[in-house]
Each structure stands twice: as structure tokens, then as C-alpha cells.
Protein backbone atom coordinates (compact mmCIF):
# COMPACT_ATOMS: atom_id res chain seq x y z
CA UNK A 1 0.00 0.00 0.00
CA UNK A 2 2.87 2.57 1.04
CA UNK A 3 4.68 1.47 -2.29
CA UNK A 4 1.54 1.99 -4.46
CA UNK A 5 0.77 5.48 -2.58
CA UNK A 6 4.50 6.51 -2.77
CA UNK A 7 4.29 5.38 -6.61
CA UNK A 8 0.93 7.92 -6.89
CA UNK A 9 2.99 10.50 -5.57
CA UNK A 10 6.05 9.86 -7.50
CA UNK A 11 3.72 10.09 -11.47
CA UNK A 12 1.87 13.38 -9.94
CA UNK A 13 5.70 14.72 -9.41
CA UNK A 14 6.38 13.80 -12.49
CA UNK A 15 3.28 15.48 -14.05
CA UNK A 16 3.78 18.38 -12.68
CA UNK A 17 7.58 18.92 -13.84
CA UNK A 18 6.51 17.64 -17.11
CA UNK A 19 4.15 19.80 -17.91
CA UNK A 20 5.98 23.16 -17.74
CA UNK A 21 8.84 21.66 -20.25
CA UNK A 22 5.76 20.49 -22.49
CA UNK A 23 4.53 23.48 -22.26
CA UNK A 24 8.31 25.34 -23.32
CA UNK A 25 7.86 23.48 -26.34
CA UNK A 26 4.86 24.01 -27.98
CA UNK A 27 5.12 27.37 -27.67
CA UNK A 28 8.81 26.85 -29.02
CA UNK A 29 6.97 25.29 -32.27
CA UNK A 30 4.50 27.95 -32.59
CA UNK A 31 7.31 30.86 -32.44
CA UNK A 32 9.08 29.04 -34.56
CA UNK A 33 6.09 28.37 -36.94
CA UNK A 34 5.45 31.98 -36.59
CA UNK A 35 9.21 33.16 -37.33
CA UNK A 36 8.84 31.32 -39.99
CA UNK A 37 5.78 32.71 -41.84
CA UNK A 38 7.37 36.31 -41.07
CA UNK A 39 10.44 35.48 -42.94
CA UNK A 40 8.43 33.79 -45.82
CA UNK A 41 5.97 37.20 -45.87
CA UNK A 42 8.90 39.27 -45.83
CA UNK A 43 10.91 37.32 -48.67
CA UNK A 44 7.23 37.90 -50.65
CA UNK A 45 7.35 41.35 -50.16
CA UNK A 46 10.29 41.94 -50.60
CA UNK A 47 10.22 40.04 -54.03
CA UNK A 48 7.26 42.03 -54.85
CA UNK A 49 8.94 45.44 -54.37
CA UNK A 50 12.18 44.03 -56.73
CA UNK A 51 9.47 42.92 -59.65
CA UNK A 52 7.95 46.26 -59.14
CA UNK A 53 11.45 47.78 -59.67
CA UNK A 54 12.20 45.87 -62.59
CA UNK A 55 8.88 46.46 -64.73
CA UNK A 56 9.21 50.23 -63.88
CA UNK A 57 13.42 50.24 -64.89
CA UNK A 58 12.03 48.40 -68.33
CA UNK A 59 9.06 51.09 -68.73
CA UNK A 60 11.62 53.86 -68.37
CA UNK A 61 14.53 52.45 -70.87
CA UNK A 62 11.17 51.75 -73.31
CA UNK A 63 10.27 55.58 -72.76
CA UNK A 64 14.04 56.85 -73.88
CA UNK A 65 13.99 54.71 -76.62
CA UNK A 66 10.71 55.85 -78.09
CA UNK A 67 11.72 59.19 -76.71
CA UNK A 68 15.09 59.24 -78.77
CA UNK A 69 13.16 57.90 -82.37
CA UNK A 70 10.51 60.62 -82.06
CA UNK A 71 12.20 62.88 -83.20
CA UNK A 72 13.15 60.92 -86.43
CA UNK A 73 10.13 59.13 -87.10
CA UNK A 74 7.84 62.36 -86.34
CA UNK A 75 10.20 63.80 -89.22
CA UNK A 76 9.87 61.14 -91.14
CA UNK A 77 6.51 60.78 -91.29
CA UNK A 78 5.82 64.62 -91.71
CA UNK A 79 8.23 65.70 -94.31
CA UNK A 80 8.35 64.64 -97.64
CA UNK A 81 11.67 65.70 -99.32
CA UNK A 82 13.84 64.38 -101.79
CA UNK A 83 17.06 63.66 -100.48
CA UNK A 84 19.48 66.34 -101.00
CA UNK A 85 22.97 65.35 -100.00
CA UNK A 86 24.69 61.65 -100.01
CA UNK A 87 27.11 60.54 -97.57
CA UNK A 88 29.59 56.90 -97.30
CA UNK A 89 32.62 56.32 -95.45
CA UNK A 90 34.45 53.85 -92.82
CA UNK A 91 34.66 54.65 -89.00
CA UNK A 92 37.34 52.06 -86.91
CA UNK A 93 37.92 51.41 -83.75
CA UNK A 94 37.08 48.88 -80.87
CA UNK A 95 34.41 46.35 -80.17
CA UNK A 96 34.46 44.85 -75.96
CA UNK A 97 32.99 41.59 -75.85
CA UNK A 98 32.83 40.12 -72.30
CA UNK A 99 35.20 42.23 -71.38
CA UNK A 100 38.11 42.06 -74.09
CA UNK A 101 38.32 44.78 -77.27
CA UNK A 102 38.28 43.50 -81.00
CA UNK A 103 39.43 45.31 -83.57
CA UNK A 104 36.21 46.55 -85.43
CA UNK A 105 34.95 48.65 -88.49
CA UNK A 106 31.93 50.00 -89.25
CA UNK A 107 31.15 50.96 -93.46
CA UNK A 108 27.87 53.37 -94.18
CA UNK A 109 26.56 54.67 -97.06
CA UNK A 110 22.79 56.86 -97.02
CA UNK A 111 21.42 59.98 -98.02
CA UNK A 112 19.95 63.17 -95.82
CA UNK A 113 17.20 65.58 -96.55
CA UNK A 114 16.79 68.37 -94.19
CA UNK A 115 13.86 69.41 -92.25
CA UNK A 116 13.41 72.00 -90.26
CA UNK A 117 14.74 70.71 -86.94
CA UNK A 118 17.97 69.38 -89.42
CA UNK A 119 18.86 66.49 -90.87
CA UNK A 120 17.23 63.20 -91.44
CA UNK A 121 19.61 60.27 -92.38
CA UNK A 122 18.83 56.77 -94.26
CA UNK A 123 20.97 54.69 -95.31
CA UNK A 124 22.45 51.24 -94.47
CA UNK A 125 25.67 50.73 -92.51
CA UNK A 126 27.77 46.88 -91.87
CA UNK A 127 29.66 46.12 -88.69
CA UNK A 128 32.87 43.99 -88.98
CA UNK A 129 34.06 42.16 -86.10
CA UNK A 130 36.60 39.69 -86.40
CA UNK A 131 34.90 37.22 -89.63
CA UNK A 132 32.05 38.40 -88.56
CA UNK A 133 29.80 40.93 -90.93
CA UNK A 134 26.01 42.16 -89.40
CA UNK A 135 24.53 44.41 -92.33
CA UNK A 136 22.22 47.05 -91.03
CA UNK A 137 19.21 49.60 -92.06
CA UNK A 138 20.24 52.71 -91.17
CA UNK A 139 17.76 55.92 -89.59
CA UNK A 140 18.88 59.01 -87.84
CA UNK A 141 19.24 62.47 -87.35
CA UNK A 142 21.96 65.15 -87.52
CA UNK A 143 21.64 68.69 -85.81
CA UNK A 144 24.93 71.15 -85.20
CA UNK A 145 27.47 68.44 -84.42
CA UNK A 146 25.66 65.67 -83.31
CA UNK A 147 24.40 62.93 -84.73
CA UNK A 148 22.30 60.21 -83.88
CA UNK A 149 21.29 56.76 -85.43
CA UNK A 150 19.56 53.31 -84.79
CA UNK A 151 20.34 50.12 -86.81
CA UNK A 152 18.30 46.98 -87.42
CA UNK A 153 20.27 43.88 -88.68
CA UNK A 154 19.15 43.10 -92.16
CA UNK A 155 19.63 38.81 -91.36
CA UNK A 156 17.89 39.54 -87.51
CA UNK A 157 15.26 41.96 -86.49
CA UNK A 158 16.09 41.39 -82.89
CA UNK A 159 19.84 42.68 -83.55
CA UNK A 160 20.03 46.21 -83.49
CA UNK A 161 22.87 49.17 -83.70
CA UNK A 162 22.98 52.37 -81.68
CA UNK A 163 25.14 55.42 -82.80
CA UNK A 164 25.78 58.79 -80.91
CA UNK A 165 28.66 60.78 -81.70
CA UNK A 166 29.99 64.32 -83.10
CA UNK A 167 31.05 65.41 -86.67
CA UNK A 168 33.12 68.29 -87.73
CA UNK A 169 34.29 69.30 -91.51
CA UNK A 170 37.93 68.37 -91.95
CA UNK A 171 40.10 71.49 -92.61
CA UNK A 172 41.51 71.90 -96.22
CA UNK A 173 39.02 69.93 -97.61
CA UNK A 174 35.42 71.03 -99.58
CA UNK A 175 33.48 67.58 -98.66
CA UNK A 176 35.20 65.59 -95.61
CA UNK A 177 34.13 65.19 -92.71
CA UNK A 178 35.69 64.17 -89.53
CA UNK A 179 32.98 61.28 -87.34
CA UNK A 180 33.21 59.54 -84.24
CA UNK A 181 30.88 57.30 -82.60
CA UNK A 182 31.57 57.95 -78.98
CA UNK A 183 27.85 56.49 -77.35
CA UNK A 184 27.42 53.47 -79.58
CA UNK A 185 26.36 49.88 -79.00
CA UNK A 186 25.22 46.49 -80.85
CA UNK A 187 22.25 45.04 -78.45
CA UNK A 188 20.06 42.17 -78.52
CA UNK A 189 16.00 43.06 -77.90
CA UNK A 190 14.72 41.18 -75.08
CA UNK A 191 18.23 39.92 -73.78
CA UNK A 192 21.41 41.41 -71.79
CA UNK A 193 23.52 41.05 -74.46
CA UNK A 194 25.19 44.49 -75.04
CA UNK A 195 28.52 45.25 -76.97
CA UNK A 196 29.80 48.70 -76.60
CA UNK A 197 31.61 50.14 -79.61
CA UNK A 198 34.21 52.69 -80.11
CA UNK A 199 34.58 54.06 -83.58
CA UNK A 200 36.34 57.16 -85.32
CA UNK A 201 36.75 57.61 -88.86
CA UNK A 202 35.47 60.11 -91.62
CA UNK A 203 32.57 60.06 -94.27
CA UNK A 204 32.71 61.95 -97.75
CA UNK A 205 29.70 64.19 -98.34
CA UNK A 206 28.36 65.03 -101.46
CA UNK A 207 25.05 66.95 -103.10
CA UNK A 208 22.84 65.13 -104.81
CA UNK A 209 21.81 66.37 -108.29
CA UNK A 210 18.03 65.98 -109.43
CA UNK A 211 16.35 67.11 -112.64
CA UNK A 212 12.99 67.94 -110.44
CA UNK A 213 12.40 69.74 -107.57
CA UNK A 214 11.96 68.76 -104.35
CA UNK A 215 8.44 68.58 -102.83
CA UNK A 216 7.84 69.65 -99.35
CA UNK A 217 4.66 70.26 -97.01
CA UNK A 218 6.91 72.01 -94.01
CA UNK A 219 9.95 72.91 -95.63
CA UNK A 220 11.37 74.92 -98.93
CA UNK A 221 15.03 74.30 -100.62
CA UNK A 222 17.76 76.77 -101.69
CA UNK A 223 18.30 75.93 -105.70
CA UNK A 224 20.76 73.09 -106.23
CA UNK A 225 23.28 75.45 -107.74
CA UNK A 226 24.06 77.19 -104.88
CA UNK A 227 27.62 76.89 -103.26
CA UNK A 228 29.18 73.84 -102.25
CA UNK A 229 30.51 75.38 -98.80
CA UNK A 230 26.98 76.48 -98.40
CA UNK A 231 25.36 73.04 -98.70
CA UNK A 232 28.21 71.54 -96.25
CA UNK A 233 27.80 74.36 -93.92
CA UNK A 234 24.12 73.56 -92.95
CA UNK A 235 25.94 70.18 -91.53
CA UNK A 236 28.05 71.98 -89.13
């Protein structure tokens, strides 16, 4: 009887200091369970915020593009002028891929009317890099110094060619004119593939002669016959 009594005691002891420690871990298990959830919540917002980030940095570098074509194609699609000067030559220089630079050269050949802003350029324009040759159609504009044009690849609509750079007559000479393609790139749309270029070289400008007379809606034409340093200086 005392054995069976002390053994009563001895499991309500045991109960009690049991319990407590029981007790330590279930809550241990819901903190846990809890830490848990606020790690997983903050991971999800945090995740949200970066998407966030990423759709508005590809809404903004969609904005400059169409912000830097406007005003081309706006001139393109409101003046109608024969083309009134012709323009080829070769600009060299670098291209970095993944790091390293390859010797590079870059051939155009187009034509410019002007409009009443400045220039419009067409043309077409082919990038050599090593054995490789990516033939492009040319569109851009010229104002002052500056010039600016965009490139798709002929073969690969999703290969395209940015040029920004300066031009400046060449001294001692009627129709040369110094170029370089300081901002310049060949991307891939939809991709991270971006190779910067570096190119300097010179292009030959020349008038273009035409038996009829250019037609305009926004913008009228000295006579062909005027001056050759006349025609050159509307460039600069």
C-alpha cells in the first residue's frame, strides 16, 4: 500500500515537472512556426517590391527609346523631301565583348534631306568584327554636331545598332568630314547582351543632283546650284 501510494505520488511529481517543459515546447513550435511565416511574408514582399522595380526600370529604358526615335520618325513621317545630299565612309575602332576589345569597323553609305529641326539620315551601314559581318538599315538624325542613329540587322530583327557621336568638316578639304561614334552599341532586344563600340573615322559628303524639284509640305530648298561650302555648312 505505502509502495503503491509513494508510486501515486512519484507520477503526480512527475506530471507536474513535465508539464511546464511540455509546455516550453509548444510554444517553441508555434514561435518558430510563426518566425517562420514572417520570414516567408517578408521574402514575398520583398520580391514584390524588386518585380515592381524591374517592370518600372524596363518602362523607363522603353520611354528613352521611343523618346530618342521621335524625333526621327515624327520627321519622317511629316516631311516629304527628296534627299538632298549623299554621304559613305568607314569609321574604326574597338568592339568589348565580355570584357576584351576586337578590332572593329563599321562601313555606311545613305542619303539626308533636311527638315526644319535638321537632318534626317537613311541609309544602311555593316559592322565587322573579327569574320564576322552584321549588315544594317540605317535611320537618324543630324543637328549642329551631333548625330544620332539606330540600326536593325538586315539577317535579324532582334539585332540592333545604336550610334551617338559628333562630326566636324575636316580642314583643307570642300566635302570631308571628320565622325566619331563615342555612345554606340550592338544590343540584342529582349536579352542582356550588349557590346559597346568605339569608332572614329570620316565620311565623304556630297550633293545630290536631281532634274525635279523637291516637294515639301513644311519645308522649302535653296536651288541646287548654290555653293558647295553652303550646302556643307548647314551640316556643321
Amino acid at each position: 500500500m505505502k509502495n503503491a501510494k509513494l508510486f501515486s505520488v512519484l507520477a503526480i511529481v512527475m506530471a507536474i515537472a513535465i508539464a511546464p517543459i511540455s509546455g516550453a515546447f509548444a510554444q517553441s513550435d508555434v514561435a518558430a512556426e510563426n518566425s517562420n511565416k514572417i520570414d516567408k511574408d517578408r521574402k514575398a514582399f520583398f520580391d514584390a517590391i524588386k518585380d515592381q522595380r524591374n517592370a518600372l526600370r524596363d518602362q523607363i529604358r522603353d520611354f528613352n527609346d521611343q523618346r530618342k526615335d521621335r524625333l526621327t520618325d515624327s520627321a519622317h513621317d511629316r516631311i516629304h523631301v527628296e534627299p538632298t545630299l549623299s554621304f559613305d565612309g568607314v569609321t574604326s575602332g574597338w568592339a568589348v565583348v565580355n570584357g576584351i576589345a576586337y578590332p572593329a569597323d563599321f562601313t555606311l553609305d545613305g542619303k539626308a534631306r533636311q527638315t526644319e529641326k535638321g537632318w534626317h539620315l537613311t541609309g544602311v551601314g555593316t559592322i565587322h568584327v573579327g569574320e564576322r559581318n552584321i549588315p544594317f538599315d540605317l535611320k537618324g538624325f543630324a543637328k549642329g554636331n551631333h548625330v544620332s542613329m539606330k540600326g536593325v540587322s538586315q539577317n535579324n530583327d532582334s539585332i540592333t545598332i545604336h550610334l551617338r557621336g559628333n562630326f566636324a568638316p575636316v580642314a583643307e578639304s570642300e566635302n570631308s568630314f571628320a565622325l566619331a561614334f563615342t555612345r554606340a552599341a550592338i544590343t540584342v532586344v529582349d536579352s542582356d547582351v550588349k557590346v559597346p563600340l568605339v569608332l572614329v573615322g570620316d565620311v565623304t559628303v556630297n550633293p545630290l543632283v536631281s532634274d525635279e524639284e523637291p516637294i515639301s509640305d513644311e519645308t522649302d530648298f535653296e536651288s541646287d546650284t548654290q555653293d558647295l561650302d553652303e550646302v556643307l555648312e548647314l551640316l556643321t
